[in-house]
PDB file of N, CA and C in Angstrom:
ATOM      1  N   UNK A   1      -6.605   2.948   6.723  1.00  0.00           N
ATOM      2  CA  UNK A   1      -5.749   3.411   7.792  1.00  0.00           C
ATOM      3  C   UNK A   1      -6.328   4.661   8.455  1.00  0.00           C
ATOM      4  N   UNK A   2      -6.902   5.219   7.562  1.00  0.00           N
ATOM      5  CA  UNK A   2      -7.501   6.666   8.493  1.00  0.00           C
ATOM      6  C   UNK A   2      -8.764   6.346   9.119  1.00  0.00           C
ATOM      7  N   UNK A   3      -9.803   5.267   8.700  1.00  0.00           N
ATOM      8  CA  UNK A   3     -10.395   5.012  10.049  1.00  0.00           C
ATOM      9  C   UNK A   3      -9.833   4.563  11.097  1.00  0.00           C
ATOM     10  N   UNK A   4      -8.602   3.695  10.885  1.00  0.00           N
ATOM     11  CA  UNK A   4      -7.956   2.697  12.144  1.00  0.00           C
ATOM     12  C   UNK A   4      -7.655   3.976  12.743  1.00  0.00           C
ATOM     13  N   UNK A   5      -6.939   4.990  12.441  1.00  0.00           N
ATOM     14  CA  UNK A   5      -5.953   6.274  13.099  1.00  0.00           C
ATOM     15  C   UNK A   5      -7.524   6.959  13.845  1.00  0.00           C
ATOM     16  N   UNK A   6      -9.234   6.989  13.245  1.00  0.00           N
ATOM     17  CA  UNK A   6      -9.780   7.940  13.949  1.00  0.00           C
ATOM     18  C   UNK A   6     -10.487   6.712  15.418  1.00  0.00           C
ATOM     19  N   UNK A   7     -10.533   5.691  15.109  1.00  0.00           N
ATOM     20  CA  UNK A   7     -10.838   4.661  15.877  1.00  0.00           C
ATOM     21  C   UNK A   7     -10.152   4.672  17.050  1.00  0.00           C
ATOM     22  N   UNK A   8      -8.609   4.962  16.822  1.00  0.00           N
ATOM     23  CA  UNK A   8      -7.690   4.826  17.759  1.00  0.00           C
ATOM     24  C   UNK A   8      -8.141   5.595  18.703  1.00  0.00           C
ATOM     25  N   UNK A   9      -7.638   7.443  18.049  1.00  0.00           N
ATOM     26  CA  UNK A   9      -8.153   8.587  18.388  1.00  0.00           C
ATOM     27  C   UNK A   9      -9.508   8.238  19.327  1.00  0.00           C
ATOM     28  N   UNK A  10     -10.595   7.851  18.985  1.00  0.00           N
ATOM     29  CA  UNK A  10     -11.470   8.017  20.066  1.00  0.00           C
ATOM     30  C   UNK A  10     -11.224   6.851  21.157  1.00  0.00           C
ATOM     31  N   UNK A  11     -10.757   5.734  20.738  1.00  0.00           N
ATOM     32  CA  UNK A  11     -10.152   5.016  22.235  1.00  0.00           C
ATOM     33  C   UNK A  11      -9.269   5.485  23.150  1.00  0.00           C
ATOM     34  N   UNK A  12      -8.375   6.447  22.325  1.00  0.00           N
ATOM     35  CA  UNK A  12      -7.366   7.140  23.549  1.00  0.00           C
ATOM     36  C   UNK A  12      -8.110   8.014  24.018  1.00  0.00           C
ATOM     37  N   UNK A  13      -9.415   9.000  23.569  1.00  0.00           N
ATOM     38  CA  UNK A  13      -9.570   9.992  24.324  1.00  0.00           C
ATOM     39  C   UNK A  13     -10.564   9.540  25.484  1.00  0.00           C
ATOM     40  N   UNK A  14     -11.395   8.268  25.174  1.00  0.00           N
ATOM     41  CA  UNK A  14     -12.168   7.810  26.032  1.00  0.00           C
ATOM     42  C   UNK A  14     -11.270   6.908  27.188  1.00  0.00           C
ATOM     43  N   UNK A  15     -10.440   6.764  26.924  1.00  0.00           N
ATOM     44  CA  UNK A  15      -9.204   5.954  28.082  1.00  0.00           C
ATOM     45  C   UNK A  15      -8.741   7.006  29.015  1.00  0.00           C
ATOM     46  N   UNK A  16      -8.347   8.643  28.524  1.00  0.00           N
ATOM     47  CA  UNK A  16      -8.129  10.082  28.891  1.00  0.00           C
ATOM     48  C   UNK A  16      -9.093  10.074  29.884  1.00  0.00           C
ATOM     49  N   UNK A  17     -10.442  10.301  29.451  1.00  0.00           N
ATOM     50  CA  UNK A  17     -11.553  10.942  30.210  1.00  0.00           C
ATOM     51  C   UNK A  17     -11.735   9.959  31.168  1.00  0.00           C
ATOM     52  N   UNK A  18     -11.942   8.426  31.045  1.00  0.00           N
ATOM     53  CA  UNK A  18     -11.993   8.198  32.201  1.00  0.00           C
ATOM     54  C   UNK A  18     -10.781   7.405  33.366  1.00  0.00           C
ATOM     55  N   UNK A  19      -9.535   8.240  32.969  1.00  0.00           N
ATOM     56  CA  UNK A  19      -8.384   8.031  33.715  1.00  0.00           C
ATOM     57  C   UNK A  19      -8.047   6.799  34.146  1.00  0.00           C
ATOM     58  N   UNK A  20      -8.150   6.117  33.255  1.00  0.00           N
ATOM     59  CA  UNK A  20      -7.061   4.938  32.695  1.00  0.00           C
ATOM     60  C   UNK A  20      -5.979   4.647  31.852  1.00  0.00           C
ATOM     61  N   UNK A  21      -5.582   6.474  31.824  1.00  0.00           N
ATOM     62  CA  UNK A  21      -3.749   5.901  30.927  1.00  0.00           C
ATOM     63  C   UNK A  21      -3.143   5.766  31.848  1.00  0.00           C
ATOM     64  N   UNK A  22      -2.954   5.591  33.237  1.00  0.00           N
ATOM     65  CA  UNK A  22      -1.952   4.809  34.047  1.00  0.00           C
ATOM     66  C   UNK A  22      -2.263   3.448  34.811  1.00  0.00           C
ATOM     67  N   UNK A  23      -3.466   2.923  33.830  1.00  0.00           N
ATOM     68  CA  UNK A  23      -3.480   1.852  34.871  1.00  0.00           C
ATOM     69  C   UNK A  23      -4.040   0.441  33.160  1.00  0.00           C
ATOM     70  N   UNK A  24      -2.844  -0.152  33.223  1.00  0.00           N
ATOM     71  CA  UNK A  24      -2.356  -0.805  32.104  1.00  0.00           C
ATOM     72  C   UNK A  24      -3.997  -2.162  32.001  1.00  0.00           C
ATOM     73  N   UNK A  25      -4.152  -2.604  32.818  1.00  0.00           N
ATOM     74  CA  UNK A  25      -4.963  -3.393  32.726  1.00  0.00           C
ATOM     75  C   UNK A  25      -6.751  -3.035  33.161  1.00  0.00           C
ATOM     76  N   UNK A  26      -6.814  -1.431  33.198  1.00  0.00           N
ATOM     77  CA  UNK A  26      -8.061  -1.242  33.127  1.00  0.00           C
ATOM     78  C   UNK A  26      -8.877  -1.261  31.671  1.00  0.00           C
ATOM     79  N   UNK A  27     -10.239  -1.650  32.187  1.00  0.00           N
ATOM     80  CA  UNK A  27     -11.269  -1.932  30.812  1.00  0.00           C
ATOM     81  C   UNK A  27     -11.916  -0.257  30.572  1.00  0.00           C
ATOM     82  N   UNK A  28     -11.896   0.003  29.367  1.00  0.00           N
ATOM     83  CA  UNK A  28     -12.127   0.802  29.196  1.00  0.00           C
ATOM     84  C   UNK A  28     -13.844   0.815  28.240  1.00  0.00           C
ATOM     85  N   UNK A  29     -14.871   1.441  28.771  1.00  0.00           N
ATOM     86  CA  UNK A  29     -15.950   1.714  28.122  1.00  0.00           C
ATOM     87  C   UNK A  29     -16.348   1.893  26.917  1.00  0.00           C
ATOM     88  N   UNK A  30     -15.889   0.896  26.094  1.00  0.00           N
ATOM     89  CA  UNK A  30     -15.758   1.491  24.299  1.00  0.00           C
ATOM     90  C   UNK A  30     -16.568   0.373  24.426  1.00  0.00           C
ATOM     91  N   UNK A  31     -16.858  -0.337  23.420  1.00  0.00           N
ATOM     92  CA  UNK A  31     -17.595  -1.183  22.099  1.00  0.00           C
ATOM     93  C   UNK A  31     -16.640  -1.723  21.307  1.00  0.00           C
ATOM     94  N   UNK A  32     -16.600  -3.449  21.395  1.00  0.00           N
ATOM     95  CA  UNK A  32     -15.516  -3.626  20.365  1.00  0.00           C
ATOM     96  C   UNK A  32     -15.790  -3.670  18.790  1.00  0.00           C
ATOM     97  N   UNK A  33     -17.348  -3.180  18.443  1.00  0.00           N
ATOM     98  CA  UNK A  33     -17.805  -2.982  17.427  1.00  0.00           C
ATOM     99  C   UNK A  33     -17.197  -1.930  16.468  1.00  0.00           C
ATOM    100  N   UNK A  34     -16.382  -0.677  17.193  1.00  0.00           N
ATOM    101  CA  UNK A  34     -15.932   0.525  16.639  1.00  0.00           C
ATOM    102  C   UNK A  34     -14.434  -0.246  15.959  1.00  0.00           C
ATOM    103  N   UNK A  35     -14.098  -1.554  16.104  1.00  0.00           N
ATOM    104  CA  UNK A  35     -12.763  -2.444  15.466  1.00  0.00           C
ATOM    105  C   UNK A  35     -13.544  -2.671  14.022  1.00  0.00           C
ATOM    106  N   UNK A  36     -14.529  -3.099  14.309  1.00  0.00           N
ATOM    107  CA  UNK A  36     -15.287  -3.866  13.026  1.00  0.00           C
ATOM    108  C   UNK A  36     -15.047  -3.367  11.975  1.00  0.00           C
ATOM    109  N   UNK A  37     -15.603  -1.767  11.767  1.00  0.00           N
ATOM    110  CA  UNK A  37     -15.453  -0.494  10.330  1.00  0.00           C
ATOM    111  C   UNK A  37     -13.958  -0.971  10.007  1.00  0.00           C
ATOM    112  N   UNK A  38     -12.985  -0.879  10.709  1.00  0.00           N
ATOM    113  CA  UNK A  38     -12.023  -0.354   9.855  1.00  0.00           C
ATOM    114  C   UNK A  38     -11.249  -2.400   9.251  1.00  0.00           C
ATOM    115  N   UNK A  39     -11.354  -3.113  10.117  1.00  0.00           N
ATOM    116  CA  UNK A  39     -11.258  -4.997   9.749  1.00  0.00           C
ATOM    117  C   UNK A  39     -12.035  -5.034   8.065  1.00  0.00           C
ATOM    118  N   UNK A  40     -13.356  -4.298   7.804  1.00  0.00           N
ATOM    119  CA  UNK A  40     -14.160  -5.229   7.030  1.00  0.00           C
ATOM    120  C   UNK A  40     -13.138  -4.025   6.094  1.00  0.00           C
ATOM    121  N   UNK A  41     -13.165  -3.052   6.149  1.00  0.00           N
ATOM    122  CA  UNK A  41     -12.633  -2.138   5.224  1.00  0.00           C
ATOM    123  C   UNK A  41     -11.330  -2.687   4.230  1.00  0.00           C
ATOM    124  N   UNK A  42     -10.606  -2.816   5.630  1.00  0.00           N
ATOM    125  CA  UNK A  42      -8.905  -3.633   5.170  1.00  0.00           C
ATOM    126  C   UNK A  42      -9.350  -5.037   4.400  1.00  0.00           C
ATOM    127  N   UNK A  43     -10.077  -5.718   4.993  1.00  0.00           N
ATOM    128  CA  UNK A  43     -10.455  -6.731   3.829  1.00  0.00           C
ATOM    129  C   UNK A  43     -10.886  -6.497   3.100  1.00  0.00           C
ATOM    130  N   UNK A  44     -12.060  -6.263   2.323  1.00  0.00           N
ATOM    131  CA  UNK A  44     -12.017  -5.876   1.427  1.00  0.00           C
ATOM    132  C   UNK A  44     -11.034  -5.053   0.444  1.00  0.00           C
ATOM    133  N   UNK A  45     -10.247  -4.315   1.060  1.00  0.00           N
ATOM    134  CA  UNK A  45      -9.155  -3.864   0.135  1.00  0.00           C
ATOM    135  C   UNK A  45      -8.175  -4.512  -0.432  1.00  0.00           C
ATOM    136  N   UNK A  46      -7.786  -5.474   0.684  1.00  0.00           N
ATOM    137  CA  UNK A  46      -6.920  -6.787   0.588  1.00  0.00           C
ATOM    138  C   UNK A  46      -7.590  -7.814  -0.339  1.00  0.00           C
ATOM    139  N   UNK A  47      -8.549  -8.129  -0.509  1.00  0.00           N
ATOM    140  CA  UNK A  47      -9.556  -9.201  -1.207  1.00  0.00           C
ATOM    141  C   UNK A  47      -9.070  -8.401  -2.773  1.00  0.00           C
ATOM    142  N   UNK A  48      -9.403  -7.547  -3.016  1.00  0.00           N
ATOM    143  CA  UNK A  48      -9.409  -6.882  -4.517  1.00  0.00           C
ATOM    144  C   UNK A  48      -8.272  -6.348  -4.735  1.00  0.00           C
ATOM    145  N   UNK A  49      -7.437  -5.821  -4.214  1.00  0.00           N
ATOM    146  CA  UNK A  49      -5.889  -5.694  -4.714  1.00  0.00           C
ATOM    147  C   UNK A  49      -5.443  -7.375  -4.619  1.00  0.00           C
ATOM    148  N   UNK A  50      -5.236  -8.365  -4.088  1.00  0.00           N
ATOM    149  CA  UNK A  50      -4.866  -9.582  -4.492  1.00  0.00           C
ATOM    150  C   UNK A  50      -5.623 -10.423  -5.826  1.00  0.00           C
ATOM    151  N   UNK A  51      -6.721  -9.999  -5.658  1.00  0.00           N
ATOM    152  CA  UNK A  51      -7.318 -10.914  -7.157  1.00  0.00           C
ATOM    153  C   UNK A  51      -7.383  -9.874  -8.435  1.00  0.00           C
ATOM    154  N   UNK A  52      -6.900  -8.388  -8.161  1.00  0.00           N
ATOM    155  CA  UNK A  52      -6.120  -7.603  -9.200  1.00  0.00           C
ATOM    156  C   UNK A  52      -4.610  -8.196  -9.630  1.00  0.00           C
ATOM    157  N   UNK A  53      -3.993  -8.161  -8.870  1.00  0.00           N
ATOM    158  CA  UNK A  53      -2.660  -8.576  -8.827  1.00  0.00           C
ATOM    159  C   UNK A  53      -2.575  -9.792  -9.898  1.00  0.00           C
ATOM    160  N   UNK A  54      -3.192 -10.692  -8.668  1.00  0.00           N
ATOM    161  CA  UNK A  54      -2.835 -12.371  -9.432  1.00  0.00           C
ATOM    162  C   UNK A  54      -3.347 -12.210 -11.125  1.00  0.00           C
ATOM    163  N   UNK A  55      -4.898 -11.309 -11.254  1.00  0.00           N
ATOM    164  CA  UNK A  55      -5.089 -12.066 -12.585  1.00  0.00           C
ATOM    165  C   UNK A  55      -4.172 -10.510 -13.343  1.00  0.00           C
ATOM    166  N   UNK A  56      -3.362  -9.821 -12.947  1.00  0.00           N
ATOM    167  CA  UNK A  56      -3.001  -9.115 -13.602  1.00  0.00           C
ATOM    168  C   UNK A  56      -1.430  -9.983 -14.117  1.00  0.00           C
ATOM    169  N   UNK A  57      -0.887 -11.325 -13.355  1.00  0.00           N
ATOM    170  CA  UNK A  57       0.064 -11.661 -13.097  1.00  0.00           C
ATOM    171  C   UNK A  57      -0.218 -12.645 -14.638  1.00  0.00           C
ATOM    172  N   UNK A  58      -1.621 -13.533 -14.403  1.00  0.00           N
ATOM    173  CA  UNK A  58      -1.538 -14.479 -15.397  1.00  0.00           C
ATOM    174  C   UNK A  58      -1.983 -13.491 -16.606  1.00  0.00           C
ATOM    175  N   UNK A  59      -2.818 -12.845 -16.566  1.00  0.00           N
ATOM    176  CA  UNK A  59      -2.909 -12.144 -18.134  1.00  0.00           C
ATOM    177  C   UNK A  59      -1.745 -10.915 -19.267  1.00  0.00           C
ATOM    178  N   UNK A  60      -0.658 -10.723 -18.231  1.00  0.00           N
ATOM    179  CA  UNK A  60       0.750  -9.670 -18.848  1.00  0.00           C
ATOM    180  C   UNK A  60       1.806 -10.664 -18.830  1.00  0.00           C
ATOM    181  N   UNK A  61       1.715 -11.735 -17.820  1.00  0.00           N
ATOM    182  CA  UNK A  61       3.088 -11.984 -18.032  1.00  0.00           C
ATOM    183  C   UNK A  61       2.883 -13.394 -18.830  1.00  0.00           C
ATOM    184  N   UNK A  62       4.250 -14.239 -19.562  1.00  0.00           N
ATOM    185  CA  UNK A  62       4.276 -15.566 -20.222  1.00  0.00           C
ATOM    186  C   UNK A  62       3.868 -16.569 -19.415  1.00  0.00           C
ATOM    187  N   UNK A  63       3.260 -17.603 -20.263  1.00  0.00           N
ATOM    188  CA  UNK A  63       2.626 -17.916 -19.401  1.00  0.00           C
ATOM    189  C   UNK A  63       3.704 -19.196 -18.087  1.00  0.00           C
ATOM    190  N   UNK A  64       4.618 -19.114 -19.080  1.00  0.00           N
ATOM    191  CA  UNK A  64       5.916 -19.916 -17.803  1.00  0.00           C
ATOM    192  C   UNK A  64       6.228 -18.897 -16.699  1.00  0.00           C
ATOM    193  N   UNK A  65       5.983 -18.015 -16.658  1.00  0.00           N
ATOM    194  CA  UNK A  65       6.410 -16.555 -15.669  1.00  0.00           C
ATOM    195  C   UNK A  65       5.597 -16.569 -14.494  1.00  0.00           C
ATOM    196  N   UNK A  66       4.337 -16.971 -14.994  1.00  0.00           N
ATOM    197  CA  UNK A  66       2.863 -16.302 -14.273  1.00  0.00           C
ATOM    198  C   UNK A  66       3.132 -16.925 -12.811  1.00  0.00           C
ATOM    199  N   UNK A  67       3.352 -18.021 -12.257  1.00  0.00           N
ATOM    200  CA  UNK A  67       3.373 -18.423 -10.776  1.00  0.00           C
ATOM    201  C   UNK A  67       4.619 -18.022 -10.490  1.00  0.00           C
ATOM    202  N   UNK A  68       5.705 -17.348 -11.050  1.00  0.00           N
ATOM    203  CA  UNK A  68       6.763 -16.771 -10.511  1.00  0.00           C
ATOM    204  C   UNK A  68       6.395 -15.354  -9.534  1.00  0.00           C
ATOM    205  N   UNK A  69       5.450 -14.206 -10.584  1.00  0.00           N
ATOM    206  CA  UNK A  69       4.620 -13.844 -10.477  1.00  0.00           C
ATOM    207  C   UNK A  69       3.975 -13.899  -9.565  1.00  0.00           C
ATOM    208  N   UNK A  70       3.149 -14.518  -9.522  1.00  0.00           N
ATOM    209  CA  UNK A  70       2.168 -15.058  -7.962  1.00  0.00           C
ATOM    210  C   UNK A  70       2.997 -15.450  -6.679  1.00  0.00           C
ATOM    211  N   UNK A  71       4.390 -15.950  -7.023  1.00  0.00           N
ATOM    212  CA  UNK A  71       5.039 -16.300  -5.441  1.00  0.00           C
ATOM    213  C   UNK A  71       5.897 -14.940  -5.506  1.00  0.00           C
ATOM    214  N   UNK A  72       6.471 -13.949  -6.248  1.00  0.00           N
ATOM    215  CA  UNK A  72       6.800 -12.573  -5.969  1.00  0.00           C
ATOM    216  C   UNK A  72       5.897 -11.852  -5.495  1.00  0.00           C
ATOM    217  N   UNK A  73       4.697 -12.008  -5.682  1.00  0.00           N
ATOM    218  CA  UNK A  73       3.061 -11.148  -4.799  1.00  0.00           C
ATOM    219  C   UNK A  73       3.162 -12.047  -3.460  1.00  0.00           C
ATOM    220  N   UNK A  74       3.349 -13.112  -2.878  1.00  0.00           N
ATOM    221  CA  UNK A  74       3.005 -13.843  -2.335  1.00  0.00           C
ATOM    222  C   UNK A  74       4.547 -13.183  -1.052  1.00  0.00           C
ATOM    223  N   UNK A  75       5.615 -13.380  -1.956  1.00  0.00           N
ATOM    224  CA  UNK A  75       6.941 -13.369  -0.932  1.00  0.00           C
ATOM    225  C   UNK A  75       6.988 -11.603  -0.664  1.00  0.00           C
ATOM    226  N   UNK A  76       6.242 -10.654  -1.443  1.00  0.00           N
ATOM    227  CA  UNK A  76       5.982  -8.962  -0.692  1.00  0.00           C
ATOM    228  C   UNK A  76       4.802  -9.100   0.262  1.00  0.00           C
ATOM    229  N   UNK A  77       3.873  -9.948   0.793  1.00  0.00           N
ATOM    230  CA  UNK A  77       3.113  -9.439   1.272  1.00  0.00           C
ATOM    231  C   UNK A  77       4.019 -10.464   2.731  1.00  0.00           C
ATOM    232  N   UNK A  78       4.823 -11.091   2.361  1.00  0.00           N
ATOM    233  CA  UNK A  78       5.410 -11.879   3.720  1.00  0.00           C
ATOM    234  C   UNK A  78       6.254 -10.899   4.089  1.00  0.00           C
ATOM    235  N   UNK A  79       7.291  -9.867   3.368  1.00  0.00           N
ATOM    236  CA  UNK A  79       8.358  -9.158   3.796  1.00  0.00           C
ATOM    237  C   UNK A  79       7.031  -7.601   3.792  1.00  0.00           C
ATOM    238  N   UNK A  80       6.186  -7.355   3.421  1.00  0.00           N
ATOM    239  CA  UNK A  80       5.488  -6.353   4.350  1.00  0.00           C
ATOM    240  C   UNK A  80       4.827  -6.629   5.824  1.00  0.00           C
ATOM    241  N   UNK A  81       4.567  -7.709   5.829  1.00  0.00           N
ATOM    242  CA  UNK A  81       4.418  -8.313   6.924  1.00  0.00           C
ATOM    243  C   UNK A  81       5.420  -7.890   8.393  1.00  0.00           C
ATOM    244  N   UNK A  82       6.704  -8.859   7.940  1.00  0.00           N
ATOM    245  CA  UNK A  82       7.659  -8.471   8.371  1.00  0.00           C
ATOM    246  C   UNK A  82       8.178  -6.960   9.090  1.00  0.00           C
ATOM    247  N   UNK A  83       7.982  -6.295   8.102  1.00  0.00           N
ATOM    248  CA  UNK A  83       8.126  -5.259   8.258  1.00  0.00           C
ATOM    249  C   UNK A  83       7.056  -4.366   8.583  1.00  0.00           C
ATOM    250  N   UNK A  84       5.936  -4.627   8.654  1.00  0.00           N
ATOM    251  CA  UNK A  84       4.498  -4.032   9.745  1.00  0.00           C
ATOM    252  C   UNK A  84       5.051  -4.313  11.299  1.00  0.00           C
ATOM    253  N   UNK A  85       5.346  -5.934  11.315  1.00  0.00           N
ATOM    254  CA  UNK A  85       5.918  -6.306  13.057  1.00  0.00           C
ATOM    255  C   UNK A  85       6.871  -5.618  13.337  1.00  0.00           C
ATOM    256  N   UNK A  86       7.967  -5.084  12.510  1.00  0.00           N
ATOM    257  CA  UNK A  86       9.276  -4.663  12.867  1.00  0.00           C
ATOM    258  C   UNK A  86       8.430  -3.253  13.647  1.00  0.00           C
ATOM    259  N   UNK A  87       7.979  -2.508  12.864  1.00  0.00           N
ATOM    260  CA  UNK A  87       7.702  -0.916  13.016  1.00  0.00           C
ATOM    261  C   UNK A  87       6.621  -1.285  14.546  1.00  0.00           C
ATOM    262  N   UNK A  88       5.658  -1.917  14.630  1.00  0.00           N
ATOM    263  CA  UNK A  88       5.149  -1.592  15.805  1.00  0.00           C
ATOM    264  C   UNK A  88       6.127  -2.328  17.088  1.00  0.00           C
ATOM    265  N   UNK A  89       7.135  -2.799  16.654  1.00  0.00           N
ATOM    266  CA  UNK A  89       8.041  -3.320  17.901  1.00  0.00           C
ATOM    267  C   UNK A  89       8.683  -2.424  17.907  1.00  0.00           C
ATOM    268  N   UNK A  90       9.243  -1.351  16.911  1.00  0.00           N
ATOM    269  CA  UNK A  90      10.283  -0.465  17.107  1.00  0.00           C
ATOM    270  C   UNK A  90       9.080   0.666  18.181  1.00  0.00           C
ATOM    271  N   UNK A  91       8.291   1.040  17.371  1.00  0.00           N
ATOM    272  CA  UNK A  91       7.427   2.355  18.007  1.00  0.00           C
ATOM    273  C   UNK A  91       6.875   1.418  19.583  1.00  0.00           C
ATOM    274  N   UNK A  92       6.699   0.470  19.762  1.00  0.00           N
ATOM    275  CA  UNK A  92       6.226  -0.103  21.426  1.00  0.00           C
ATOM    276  C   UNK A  92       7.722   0.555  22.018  1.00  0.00           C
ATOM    277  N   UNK A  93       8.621  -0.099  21.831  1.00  0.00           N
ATOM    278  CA  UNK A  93      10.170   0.211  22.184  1.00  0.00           C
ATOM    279  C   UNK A  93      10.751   1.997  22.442  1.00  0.00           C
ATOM    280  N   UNK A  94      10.390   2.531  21.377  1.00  0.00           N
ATOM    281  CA  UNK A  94      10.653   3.722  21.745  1.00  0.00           C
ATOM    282  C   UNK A  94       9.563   4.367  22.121  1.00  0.00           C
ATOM    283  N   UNK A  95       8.507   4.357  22.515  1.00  0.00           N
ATOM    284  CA  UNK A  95       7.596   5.095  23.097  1.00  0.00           C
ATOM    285  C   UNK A  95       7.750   4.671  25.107  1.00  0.00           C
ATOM    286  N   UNK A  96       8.464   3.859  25.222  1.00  0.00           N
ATOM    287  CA  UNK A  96       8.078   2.952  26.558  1.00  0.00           C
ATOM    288  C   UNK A  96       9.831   3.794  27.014  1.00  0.00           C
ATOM    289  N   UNK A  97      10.390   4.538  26.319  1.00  0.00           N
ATOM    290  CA  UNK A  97      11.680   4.809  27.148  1.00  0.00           C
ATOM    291  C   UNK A  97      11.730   6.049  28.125  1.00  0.00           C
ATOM    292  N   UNK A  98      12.343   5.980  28.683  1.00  0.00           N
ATOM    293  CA  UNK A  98      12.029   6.934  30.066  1.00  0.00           C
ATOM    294  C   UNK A  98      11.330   6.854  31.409  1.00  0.00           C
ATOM    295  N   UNK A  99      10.669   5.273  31.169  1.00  0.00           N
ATOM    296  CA  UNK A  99       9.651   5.246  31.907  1.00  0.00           C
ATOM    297  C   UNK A  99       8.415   5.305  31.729  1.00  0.00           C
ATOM    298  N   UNK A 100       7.886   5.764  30.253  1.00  0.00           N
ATOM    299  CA  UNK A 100       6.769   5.717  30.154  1.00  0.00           C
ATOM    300  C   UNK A 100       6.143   4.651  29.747  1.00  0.00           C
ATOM    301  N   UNK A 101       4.708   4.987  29.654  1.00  0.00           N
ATOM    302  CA  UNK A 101       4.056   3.527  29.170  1.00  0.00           C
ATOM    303  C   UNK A 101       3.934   3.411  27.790  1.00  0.00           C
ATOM    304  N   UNK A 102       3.944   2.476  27.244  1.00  0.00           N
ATOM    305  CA  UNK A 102       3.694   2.710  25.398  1.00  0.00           C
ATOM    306  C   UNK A 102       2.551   2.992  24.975  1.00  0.00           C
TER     307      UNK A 102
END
């Protein structure tokens, strides 16, 4: 997340400098390569906290438990989900009031 947050950071300031925060559909001079760092990062993090999880699921719990287990890992990453969409619909929503742009 703190590369995504410094990634951001330099897309807004390069959108700043060349005076395109009021014009919604201008292209802005970046590289969509500066997305890449922080994608391979999150995967990989995602890749090894899930195959922590699961074999932490079949090796602690009985073994009648273990895919209970795996669909309780399975049904948090659907309700974090959920709740990732909620928060950037709430923050699009309240950033856009008054008139401004989000």
């Amino acid at each position: 997340m703190a590369v995504a947050a410094l990634v951001e950071t330099k897309s807004r300031n390069t959108t700043n400098r060349e005076g395109l925060e009021d014009k919604p559909g201008g292209v802005v001079s970046m590289s969509e390569m500066w997305l890449v760092s922080q994608y391979i990062l999150i995967g990989v993090a995602e890749a090894l906290n899930t195959i922590g999880q699961i074999e932490y699921y079949y090796s602690q719990f009985p073994k009648s438990m273990s895919s209970i287990g795996v669909a309780t890992y399975s049904l948090g990453n659907g309700v974090g989900s959920l709740l990732g969409s909620l928060n950037v619909t709430l923050m699009d929503r309240f950033s856009k009031r008054g008139g401004h742009h989000s």
